[in-house]
N, C-alpha and C. Protein backbone atom coordinates (compact mmCIF):
# COMPACT_ATOMS: atom_id res chain seq x y z
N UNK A 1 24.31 6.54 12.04
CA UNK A 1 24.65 7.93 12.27
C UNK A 1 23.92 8.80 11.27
N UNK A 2 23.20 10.12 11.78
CA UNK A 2 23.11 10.56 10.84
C UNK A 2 23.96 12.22 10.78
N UNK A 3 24.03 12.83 9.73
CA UNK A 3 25.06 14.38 8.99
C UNK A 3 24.23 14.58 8.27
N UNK A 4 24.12 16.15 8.72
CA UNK A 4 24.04 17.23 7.66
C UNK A 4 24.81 18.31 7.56
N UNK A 5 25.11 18.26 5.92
CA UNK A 5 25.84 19.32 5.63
C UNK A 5 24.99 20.69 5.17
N UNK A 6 25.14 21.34 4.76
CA UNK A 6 24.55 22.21 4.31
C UNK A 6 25.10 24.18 3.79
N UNK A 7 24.56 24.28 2.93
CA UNK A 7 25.57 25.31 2.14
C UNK A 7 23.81 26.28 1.97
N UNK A 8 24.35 27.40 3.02
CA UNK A 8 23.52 27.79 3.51
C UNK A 8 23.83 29.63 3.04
N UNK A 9 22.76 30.11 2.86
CA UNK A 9 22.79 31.55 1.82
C UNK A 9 21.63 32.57 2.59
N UNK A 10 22.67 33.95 2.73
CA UNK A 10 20.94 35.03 3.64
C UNK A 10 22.04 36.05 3.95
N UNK A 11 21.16 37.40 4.10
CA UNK A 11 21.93 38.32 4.67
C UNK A 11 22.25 38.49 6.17
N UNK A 12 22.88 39.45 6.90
CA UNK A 12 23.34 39.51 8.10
C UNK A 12 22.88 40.87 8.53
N UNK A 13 21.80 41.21 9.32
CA UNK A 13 21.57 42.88 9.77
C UNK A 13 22.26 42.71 10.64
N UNK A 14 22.76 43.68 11.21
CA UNK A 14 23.67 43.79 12.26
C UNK A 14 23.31 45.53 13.09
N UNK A 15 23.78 45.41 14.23
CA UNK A 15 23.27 46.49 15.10
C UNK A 15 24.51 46.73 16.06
N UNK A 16 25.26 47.97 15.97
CA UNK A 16 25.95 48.30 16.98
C UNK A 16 25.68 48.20 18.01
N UNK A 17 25.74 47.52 18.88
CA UNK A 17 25.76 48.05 20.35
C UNK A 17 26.54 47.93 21.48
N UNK A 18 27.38 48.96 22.10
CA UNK A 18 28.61 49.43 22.73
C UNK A 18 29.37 48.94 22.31
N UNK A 19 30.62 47.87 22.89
CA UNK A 19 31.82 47.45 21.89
C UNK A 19 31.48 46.22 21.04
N UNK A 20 30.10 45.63 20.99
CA UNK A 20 29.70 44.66 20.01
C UNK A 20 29.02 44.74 19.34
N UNK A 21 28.15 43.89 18.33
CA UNK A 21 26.84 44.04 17.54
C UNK A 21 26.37 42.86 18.54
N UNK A 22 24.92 42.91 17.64
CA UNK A 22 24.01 41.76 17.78
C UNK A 22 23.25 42.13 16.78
N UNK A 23 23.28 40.43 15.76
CA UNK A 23 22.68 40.68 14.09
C UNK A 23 21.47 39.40 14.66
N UNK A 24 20.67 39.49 13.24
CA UNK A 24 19.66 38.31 12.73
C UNK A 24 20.26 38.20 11.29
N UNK A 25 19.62 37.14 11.17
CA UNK A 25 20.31 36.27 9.78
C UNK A 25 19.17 35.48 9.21
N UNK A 26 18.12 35.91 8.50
CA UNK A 26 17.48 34.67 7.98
C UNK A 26 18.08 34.13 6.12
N UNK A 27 18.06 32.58 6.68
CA UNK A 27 18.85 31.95 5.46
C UNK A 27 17.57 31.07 4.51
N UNK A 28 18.36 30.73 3.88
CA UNK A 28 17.87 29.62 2.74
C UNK A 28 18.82 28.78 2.45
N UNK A 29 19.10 27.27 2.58
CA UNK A 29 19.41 26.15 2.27
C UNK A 29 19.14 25.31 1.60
N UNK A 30 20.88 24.24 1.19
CA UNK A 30 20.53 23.23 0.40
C UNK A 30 21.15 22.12 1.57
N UNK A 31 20.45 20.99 2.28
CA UNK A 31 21.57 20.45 2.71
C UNK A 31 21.63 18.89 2.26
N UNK A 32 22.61 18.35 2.45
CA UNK A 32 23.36 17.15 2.07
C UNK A 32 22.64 16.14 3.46
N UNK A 33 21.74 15.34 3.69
CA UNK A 33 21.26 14.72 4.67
C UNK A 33 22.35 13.65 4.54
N UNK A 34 22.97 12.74 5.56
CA UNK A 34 23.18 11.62 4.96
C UNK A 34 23.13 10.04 6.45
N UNK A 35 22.17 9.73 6.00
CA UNK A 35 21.30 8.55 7.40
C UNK A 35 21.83 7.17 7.00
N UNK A 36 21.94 6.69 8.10
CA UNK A 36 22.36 4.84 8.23
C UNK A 36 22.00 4.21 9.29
N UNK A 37 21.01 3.70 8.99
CA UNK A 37 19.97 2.51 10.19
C UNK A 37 20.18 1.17 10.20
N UNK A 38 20.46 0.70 11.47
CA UNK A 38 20.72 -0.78 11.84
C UNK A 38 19.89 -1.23 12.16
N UNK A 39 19.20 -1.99 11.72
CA UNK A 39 18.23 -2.83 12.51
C UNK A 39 18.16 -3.86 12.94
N UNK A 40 17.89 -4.65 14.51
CA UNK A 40 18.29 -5.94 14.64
C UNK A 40 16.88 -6.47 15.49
N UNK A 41 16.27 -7.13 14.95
CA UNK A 41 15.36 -8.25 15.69
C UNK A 41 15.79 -9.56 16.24
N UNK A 42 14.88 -10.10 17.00
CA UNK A 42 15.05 -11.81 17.59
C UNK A 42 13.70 -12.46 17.89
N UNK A 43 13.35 -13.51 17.18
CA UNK A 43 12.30 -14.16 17.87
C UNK A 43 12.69 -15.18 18.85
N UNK A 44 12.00 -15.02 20.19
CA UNK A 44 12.33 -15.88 21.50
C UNK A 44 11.36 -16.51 21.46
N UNK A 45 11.44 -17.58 22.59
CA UNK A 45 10.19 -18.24 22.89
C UNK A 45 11.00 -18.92 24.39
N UNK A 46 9.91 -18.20 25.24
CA UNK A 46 10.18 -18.37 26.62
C UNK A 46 9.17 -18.68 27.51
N UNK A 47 9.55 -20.32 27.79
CA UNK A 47 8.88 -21.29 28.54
C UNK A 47 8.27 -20.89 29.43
N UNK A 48 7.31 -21.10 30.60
CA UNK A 48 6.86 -20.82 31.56
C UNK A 48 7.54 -21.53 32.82
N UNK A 49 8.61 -20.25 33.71
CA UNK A 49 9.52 -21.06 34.37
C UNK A 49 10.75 -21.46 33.92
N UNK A 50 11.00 -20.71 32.48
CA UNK A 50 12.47 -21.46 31.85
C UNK A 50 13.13 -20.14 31.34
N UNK A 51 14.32 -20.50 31.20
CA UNK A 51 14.85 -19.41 30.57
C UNK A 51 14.81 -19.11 28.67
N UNK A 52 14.77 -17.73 28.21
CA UNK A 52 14.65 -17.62 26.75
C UNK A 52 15.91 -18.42 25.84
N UNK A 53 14.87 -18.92 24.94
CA UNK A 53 15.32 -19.38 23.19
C UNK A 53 15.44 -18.37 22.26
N UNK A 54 16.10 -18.25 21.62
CA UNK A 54 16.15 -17.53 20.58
C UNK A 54 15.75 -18.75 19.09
N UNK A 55 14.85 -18.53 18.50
CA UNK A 55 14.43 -19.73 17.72
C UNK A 55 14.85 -19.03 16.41
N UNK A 56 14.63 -17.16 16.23
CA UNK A 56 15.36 -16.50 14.95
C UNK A 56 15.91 -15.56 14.90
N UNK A 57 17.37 -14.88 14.40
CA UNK A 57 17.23 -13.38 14.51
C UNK A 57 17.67 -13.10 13.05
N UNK A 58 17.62 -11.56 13.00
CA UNK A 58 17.75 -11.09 11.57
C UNK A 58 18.76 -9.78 11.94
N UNK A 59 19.29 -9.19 10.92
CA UNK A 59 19.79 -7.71 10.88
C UNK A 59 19.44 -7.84 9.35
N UNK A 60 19.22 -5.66 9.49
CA UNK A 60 19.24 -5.13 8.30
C UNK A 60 19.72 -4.03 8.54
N UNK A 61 20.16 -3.70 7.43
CA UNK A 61 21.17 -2.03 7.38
C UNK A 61 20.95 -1.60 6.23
N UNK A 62 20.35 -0.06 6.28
CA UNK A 62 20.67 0.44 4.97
C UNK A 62 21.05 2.04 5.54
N UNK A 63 21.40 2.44 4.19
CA UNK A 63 22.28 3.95 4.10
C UNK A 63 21.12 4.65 2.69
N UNK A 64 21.61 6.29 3.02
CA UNK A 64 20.77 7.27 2.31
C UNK A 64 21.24 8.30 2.44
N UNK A 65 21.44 9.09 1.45
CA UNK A 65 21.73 10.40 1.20
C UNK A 65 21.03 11.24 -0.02
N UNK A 66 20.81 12.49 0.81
CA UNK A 66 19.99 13.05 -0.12
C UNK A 66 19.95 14.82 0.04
N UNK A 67 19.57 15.25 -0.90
CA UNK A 67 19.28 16.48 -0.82
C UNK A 67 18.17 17.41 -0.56
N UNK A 68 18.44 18.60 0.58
CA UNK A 68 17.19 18.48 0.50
C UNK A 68 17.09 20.10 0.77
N UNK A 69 16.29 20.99 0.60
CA UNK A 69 15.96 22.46 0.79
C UNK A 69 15.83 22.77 1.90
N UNK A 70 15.47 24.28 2.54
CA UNK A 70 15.40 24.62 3.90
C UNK A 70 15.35 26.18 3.91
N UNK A 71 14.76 26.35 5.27
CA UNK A 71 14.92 27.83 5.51
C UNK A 71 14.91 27.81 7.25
N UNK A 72 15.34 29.18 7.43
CA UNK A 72 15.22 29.24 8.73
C UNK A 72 15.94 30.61 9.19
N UNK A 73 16.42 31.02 10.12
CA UNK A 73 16.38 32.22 10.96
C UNK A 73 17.69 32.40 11.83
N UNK A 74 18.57 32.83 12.31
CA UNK A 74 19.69 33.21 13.31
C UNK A 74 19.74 34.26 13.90
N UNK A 75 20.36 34.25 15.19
CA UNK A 75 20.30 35.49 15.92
C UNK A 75 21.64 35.43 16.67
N UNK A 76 22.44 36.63 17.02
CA UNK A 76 23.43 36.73 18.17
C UNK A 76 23.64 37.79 18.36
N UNK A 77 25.18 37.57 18.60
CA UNK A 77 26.31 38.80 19.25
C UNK A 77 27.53 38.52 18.95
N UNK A 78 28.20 39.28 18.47
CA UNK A 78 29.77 39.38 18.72
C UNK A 78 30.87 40.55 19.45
N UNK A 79 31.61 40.24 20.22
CA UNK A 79 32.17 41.10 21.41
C UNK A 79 34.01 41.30 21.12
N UNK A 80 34.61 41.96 20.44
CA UNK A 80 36.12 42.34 20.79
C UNK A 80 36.21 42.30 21.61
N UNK A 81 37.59 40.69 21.24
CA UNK A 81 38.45 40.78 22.38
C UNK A 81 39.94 41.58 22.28
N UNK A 82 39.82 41.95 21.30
CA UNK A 82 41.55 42.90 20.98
C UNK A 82 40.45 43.06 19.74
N UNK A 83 41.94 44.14 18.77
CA UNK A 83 41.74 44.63 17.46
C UNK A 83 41.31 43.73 16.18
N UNK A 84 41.86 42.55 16.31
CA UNK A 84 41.73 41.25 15.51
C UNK A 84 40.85 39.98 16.12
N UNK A 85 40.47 40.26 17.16
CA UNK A 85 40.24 39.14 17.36
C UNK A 85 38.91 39.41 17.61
N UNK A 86 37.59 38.34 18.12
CA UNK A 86 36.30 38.45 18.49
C UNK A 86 35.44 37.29 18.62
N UNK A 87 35.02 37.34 19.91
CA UNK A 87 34.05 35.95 20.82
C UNK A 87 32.37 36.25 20.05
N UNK A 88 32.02 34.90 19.50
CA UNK A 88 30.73 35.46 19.11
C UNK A 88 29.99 34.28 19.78
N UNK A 89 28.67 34.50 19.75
CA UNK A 89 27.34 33.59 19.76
C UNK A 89 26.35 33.68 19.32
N UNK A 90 25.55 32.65 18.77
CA UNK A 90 25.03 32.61 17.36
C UNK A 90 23.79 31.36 18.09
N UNK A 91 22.61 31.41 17.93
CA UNK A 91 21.34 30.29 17.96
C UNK A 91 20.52 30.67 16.90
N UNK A 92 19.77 29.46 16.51
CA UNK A 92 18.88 29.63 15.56
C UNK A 92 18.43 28.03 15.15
N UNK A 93 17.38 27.94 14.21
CA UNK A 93 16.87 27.30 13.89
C UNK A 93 16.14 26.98 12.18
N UNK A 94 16.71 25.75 12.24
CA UNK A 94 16.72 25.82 10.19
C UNK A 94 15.98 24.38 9.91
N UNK A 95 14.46 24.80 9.64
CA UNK A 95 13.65 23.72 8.82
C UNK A 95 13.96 23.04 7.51
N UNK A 96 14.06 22.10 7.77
CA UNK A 96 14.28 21.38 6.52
C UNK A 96 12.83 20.55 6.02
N UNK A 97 12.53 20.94 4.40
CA UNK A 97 11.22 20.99 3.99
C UNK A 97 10.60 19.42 4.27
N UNK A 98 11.86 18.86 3.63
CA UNK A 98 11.13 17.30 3.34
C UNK A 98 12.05 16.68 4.49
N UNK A 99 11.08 15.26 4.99
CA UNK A 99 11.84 14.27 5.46
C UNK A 99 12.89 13.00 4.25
N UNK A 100 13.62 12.71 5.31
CA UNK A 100 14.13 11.29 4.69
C UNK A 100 13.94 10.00 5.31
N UNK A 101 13.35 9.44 4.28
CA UNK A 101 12.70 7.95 4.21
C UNK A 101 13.43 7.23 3.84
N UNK A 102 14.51 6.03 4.79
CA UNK A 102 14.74 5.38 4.62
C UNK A 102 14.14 3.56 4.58
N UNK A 103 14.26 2.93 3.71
CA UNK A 103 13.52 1.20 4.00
C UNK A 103 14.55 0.37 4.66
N UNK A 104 14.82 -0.04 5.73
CA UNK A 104 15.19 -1.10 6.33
C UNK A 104 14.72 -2.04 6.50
N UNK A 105 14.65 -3.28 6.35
CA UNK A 105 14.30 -4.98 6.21
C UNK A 105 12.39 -3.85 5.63
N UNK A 106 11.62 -4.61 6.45
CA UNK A 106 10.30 -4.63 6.18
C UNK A 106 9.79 -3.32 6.95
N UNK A 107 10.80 -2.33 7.17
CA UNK A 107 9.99 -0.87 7.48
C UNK A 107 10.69 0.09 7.09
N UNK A 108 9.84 1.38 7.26
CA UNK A 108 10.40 2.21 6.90
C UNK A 108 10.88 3.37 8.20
N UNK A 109 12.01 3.91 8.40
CA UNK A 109 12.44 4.97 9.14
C UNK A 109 12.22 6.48 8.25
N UNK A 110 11.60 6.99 9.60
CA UNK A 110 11.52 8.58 8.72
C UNK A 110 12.44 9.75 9.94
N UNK A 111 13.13 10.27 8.97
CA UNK A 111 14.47 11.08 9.55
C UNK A 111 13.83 12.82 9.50
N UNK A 112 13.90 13.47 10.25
CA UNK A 112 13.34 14.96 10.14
C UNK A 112 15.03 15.53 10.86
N UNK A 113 15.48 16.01 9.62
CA UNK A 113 16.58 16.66 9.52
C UNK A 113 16.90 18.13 10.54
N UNK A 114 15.79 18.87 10.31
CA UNK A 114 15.29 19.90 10.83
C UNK A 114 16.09 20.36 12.44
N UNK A 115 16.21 21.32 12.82
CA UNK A 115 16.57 21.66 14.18
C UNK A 115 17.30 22.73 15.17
N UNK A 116 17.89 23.09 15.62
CA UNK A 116 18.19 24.19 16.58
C UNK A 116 19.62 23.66 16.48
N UNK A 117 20.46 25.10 16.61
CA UNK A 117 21.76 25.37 16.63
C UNK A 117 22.12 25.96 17.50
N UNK A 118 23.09 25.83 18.08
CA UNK A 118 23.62 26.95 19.11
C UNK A 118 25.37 26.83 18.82
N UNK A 119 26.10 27.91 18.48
CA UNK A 119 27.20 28.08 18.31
C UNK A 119 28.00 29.22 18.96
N UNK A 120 28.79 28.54 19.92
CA UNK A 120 29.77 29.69 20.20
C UNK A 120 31.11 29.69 19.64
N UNK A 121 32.11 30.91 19.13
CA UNK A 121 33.32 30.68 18.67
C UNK A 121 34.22 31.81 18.83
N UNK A 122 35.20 31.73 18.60
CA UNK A 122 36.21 33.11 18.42
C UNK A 122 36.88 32.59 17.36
N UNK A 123 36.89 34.53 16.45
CA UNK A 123 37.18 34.69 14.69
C UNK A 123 38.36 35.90 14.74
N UNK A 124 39.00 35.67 13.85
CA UNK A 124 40.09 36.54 13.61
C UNK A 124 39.85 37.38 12.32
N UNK A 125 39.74 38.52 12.62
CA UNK A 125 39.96 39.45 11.54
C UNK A 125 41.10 39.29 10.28
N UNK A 126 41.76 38.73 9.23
CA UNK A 126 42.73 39.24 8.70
C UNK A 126 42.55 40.63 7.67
């Protein structure tokens, strides 16, 4: 599985328009990557006309967490639904600088954290 967390920092322009806005948001990030790869091989050997041997198999697993920087961009809307309350939607997209390289048995996996968001929600004023 892999998670990212991320504790993410930027302003919010925002734009009236009729009973909602619609803002952009470009941020800057730190996020918390955290990857775990299974790996499972088998060597067969299959006769001509016969069914497969398995003559070896192996597993390897490893885990990684790491930190890592970022930037990237947001865009939406938010719409009152009463005085307190409000439906928003939110897409965007947040690069993350470096990959993560994990080693499993005799290779290496490379993880690109990086990617597209799309969030819809409803928020309460207190």
């Amino acid at each position: 599985m892999n998670y990212r967390r991320a504790l993410v920092l930027g302003p919010r322009f925002s734009l009236k328009m009729g009973e909602g806005n619609v803002f952009v948001s470009p941020l800057i990030s730190c996020s918390l990557v955290d990857v775990s790869v299974d790996r499972h091989e088998a060597f067969s050997l299959t006769p001509v006309g016969g069914a497969p041997t398995t003559l070896q198999s192996w597993s390897d697993n490893a885990d990684k967490q790491a930190f890592r920087f970022g930037a990237g961009i947001f865009a939406g809307a938010d719409w009152p639904l009463s005085a307190k309350w409000a439906l928003g939607v939110k897409a965007g997209y947040q690069a993350v600088f470096d990959d993560v390289k994990v080693d499993v048995g005799p290779n290496q996996v490379t993880v690109d954290p990086s990617g597209l968001s799309v969030v819809v929600g409803v928020s309460r004023q207190l």
